[in-house]
C-alpha atoms as a PDB file:
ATOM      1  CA  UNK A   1     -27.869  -7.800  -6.094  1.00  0.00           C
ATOM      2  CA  UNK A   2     -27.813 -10.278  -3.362  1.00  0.00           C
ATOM      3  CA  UNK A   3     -27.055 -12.978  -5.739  1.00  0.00           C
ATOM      4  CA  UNK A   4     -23.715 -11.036  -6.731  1.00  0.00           C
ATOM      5  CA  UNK A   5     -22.706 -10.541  -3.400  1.00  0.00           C
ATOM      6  CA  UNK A   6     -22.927 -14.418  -2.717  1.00  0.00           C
ATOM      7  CA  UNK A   7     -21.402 -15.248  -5.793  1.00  0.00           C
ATOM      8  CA  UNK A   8     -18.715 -12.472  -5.086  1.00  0.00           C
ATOM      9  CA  UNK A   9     -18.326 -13.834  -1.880  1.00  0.00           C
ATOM     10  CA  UNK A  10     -17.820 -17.268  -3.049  1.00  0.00           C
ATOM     11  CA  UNK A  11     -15.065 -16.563  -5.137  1.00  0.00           C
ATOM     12  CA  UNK A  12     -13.037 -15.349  -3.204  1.00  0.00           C
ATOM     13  CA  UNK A  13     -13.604 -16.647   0.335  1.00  0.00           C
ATOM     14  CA  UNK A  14     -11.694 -13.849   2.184  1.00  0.00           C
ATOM     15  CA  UNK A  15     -12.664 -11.797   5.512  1.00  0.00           C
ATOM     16  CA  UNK A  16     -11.852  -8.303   6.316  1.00  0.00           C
ATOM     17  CA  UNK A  17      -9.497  -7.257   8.399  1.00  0.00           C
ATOM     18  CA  UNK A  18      -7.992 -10.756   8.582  1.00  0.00           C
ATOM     19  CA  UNK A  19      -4.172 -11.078   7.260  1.00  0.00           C
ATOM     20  CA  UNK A  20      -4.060 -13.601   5.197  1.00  0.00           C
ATOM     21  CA  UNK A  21      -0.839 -15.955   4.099  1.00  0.00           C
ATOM     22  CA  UNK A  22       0.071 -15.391   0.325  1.00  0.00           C
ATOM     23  CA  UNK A  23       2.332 -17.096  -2.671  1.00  0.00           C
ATOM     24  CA  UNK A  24       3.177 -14.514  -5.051  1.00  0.00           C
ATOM     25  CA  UNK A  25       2.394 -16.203  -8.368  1.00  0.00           C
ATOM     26  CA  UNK A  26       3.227 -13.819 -10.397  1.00  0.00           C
ATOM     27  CA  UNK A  27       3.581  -9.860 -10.676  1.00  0.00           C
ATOM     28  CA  UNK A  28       4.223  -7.647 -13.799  1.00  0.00           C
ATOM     29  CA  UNK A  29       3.078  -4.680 -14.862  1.00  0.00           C
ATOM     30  CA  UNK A  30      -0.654  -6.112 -15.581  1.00  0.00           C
ATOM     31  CA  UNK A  31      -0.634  -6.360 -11.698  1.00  0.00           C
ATOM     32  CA  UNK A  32      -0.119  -9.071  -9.000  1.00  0.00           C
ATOM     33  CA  UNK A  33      -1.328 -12.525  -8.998  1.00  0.00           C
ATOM     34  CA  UNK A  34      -1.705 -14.308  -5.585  1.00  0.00           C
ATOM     35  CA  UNK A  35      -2.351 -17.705  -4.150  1.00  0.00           C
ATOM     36  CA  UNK A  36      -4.327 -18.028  -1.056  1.00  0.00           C
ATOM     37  CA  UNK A  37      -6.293 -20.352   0.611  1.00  0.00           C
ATOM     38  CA  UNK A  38      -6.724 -22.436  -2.227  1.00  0.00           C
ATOM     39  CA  UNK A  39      -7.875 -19.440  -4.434  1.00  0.00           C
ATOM     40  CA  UNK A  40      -5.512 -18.361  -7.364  1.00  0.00           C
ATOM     41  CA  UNK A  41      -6.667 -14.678  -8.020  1.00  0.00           C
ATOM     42  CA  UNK A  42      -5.625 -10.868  -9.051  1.00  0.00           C
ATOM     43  CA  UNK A  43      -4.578  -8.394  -6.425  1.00  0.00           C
ATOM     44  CA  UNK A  44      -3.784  -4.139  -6.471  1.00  0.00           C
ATOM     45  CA  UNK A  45      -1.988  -2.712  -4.055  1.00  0.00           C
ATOM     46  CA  UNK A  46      -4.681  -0.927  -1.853  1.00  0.00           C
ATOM     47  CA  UNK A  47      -4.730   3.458  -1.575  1.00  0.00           C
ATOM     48  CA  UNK A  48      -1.418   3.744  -3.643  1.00  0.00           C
ATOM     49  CA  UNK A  49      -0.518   4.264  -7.829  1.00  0.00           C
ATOM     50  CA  UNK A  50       3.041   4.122  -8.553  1.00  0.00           C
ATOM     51  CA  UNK A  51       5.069   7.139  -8.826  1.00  0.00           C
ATOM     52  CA  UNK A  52       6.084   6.126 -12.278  1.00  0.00           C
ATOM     53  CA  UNK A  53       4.772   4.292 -14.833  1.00  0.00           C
ATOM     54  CA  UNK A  54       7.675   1.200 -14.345  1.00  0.00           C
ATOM     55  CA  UNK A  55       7.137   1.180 -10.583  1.00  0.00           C
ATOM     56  CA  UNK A  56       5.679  -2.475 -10.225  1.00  0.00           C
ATOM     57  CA  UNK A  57       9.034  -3.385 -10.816  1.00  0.00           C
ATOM     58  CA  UNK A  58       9.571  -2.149  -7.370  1.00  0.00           C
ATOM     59  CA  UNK A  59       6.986  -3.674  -5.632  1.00  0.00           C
ATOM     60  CA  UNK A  60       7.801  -6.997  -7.486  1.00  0.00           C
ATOM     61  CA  UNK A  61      11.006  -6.704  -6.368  1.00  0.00           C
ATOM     62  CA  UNK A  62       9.839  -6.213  -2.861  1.00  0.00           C
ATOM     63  CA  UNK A  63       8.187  -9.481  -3.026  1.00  0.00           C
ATOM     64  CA  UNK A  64      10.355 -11.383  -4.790  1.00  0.00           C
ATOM     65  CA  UNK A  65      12.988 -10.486  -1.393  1.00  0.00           C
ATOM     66  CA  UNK A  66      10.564 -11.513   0.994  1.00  0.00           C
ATOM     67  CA  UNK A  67      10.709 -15.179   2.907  1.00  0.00           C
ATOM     68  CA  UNK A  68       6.674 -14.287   3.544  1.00  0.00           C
ATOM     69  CA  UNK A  69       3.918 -12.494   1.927  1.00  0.00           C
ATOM     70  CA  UNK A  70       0.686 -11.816   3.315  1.00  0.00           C
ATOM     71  CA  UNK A  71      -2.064  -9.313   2.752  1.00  0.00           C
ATOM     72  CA  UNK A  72      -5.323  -7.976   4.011  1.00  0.00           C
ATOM     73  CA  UNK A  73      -8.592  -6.534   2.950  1.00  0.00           C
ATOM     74  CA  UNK A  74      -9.796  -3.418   3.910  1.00  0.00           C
ATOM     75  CA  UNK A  75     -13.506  -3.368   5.261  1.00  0.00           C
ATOM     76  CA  UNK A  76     -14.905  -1.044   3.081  1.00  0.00           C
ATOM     77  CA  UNK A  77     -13.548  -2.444   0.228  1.00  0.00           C
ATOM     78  CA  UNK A  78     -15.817  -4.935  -2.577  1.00  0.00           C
ATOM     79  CA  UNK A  79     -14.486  -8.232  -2.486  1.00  0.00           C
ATOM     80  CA  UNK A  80     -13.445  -8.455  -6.200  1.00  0.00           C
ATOM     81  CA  UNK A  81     -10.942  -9.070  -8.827  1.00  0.00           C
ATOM     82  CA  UNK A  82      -8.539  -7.829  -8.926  1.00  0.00           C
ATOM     83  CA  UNK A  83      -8.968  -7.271  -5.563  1.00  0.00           C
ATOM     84  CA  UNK A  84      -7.743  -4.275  -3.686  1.00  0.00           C
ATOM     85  CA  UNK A  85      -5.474  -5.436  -0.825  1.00  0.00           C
ATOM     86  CA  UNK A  86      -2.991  -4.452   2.020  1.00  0.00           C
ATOM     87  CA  UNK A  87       0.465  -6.891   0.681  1.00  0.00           C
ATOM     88  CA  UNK A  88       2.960  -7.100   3.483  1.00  0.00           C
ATOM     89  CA  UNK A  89       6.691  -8.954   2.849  1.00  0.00           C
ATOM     90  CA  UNK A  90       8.413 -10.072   5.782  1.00  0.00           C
ATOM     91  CA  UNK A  91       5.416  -7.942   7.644  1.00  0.00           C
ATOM     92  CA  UNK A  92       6.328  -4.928   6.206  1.00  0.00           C
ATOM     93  CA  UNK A  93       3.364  -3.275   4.384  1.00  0.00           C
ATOM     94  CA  UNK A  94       4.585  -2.989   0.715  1.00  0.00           C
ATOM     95  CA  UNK A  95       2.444   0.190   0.173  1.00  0.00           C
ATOM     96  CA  UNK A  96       3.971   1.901   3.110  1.00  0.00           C
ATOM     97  CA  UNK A  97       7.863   1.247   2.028  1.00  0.00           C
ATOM     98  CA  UNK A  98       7.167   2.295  -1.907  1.00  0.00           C
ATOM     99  CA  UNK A  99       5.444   5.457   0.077  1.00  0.00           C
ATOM    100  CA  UNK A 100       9.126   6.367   2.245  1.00  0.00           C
ATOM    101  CA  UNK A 101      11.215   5.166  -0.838  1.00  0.00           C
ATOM    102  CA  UNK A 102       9.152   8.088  -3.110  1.00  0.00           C
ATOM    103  CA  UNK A 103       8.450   5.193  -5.678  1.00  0.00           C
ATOM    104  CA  UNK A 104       4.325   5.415  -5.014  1.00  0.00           C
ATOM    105  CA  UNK A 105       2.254   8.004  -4.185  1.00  0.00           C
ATOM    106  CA  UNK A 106      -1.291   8.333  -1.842  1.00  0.00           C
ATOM    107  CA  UNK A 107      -4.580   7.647  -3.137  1.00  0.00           C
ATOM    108  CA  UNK A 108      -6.879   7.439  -0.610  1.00  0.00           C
ATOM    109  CA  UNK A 109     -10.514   8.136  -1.408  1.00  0.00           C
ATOM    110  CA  UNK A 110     -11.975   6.980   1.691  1.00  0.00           C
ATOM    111  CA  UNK A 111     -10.914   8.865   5.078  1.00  0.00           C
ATOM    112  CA  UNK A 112     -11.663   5.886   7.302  1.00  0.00           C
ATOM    113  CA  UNK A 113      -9.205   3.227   5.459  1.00  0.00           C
ATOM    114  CA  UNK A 114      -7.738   0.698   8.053  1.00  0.00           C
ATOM    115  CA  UNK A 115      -4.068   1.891   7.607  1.00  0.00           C
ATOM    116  CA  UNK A 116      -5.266   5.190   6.209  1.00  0.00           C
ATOM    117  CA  UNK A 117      -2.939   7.074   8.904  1.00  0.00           C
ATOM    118  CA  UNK A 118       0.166   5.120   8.619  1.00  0.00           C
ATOM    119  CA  UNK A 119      -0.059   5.473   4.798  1.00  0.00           C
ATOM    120  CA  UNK A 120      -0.192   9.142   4.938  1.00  0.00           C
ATOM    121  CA  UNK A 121       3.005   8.913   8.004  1.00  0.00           C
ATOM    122  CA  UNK A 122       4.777   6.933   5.264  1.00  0.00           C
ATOM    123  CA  UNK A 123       4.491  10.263   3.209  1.00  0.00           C
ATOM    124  CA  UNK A 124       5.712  12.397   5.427  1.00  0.00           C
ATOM    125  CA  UNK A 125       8.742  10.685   5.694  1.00  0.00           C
ATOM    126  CA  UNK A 126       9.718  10.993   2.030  1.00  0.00           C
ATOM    127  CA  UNK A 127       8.827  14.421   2.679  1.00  0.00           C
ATOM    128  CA  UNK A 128      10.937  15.029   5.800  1.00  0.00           C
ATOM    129  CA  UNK A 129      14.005  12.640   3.590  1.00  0.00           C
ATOM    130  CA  UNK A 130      14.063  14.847   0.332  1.00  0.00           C
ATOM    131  CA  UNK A 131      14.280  18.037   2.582  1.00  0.00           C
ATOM    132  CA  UNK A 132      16.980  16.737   4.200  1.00  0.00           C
ATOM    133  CA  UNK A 133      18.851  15.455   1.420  1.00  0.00           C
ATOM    134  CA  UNK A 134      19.063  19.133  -0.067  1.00  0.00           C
ATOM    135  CA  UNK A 135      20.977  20.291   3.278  1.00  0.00           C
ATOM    136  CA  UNK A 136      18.016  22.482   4.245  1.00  0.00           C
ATOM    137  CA  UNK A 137      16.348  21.899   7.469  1.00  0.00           C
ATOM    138  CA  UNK A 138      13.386  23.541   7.416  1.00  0.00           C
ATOM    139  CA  UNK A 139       9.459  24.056   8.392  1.00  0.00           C
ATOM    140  CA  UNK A 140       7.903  22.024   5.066  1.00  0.00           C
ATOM    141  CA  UNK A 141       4.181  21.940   4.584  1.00  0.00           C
ATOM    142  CA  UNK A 142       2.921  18.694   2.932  1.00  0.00           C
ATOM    143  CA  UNK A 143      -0.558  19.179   2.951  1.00  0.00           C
ATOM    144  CA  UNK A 144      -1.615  17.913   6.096  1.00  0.00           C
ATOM    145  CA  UNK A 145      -4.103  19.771   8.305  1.00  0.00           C
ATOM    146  CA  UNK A 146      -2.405  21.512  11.304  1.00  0.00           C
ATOM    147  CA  UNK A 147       0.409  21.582   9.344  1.00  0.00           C
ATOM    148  CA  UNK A 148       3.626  20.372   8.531  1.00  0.00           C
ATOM    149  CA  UNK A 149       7.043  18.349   9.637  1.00  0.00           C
ATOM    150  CA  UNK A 150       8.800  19.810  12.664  1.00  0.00           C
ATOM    151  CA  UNK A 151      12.069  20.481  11.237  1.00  0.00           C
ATOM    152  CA  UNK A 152      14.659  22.914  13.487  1.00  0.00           C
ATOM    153  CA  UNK A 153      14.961  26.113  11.865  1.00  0.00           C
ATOM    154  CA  UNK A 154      18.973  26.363  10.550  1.00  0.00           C
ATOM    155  CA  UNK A 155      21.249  28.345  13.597  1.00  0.00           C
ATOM    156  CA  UNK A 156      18.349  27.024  16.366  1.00  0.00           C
END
């Protein structure tokens, strides 16, 4: 076992919890292929599946915008391929803009994620969006403990 994690380790040489500058060498719907220091290697975006089964094509689109891509590992998370990551473009986290846009959805396993609570905000503002975009302002629940949006009640 400790022979793995040294051999896991040396392949890709990354810390967690350290953002990390990317190239995007590639990214279809087998998954994202980054370049970072000096490592060529497969990434997944990190606590997130795509709404629908084309959605890469969103977050390939994402990157192919951005002047800068970076990414980070969570600490609870095995370091290997393809390896689970936070991607950012322009320092916006990819996972949390496919999350408002309603093009991903949550899949957290692990309550004590890094960005676990800014994924989960991300959600809530597709929620609090697609209630608004049907002229109803109202109380939604959305699953959250305590909870849901504070929306005005219509006439208050």
């Amino acid at each position: 076992m400790k022979l793995i994690m040294i051999l896991a380790a040396s392949l890709l040489p990354f810390l967690h919890e350290t953002r990390y500058p990317a190239e995007v060498k590639g990214c279809d719907a087998q998954g994202i292929t980054l370049s970072a220091e000096g490592e060529l290697f497969h990434a997944e975006l990190f606590n997130v599946t795509y709404a629908e089964e084309d959605g890469w094509q969103d977050a390939c689109a994402i990157l192919a915008e951005a002047d800068e891509v970076s990414f980070e590992v969570d600490p609870l998370v095995s370091l290997e391929e393809p390896l689970p990551v936070y991607l950012f473009a322009d320092g916006e986290m990819v996972q949390e803009r496919l999350l408002q846009e309603g093009k991903a959805v949550l899949s957290i396993r692990n309550p004590n994620y890094r960005y676990e609570q800014q994924l989960e905000a991300a959600e809530l503002v597709l929620a609090g969006k697609a209630v608004e975009l049907h002229g109803v302002l109202t109380d939604v629940e959305v699953g959250v403990e305590g909870g849901g949006l504070p929306f005005p009640q219509p006439g208050k």
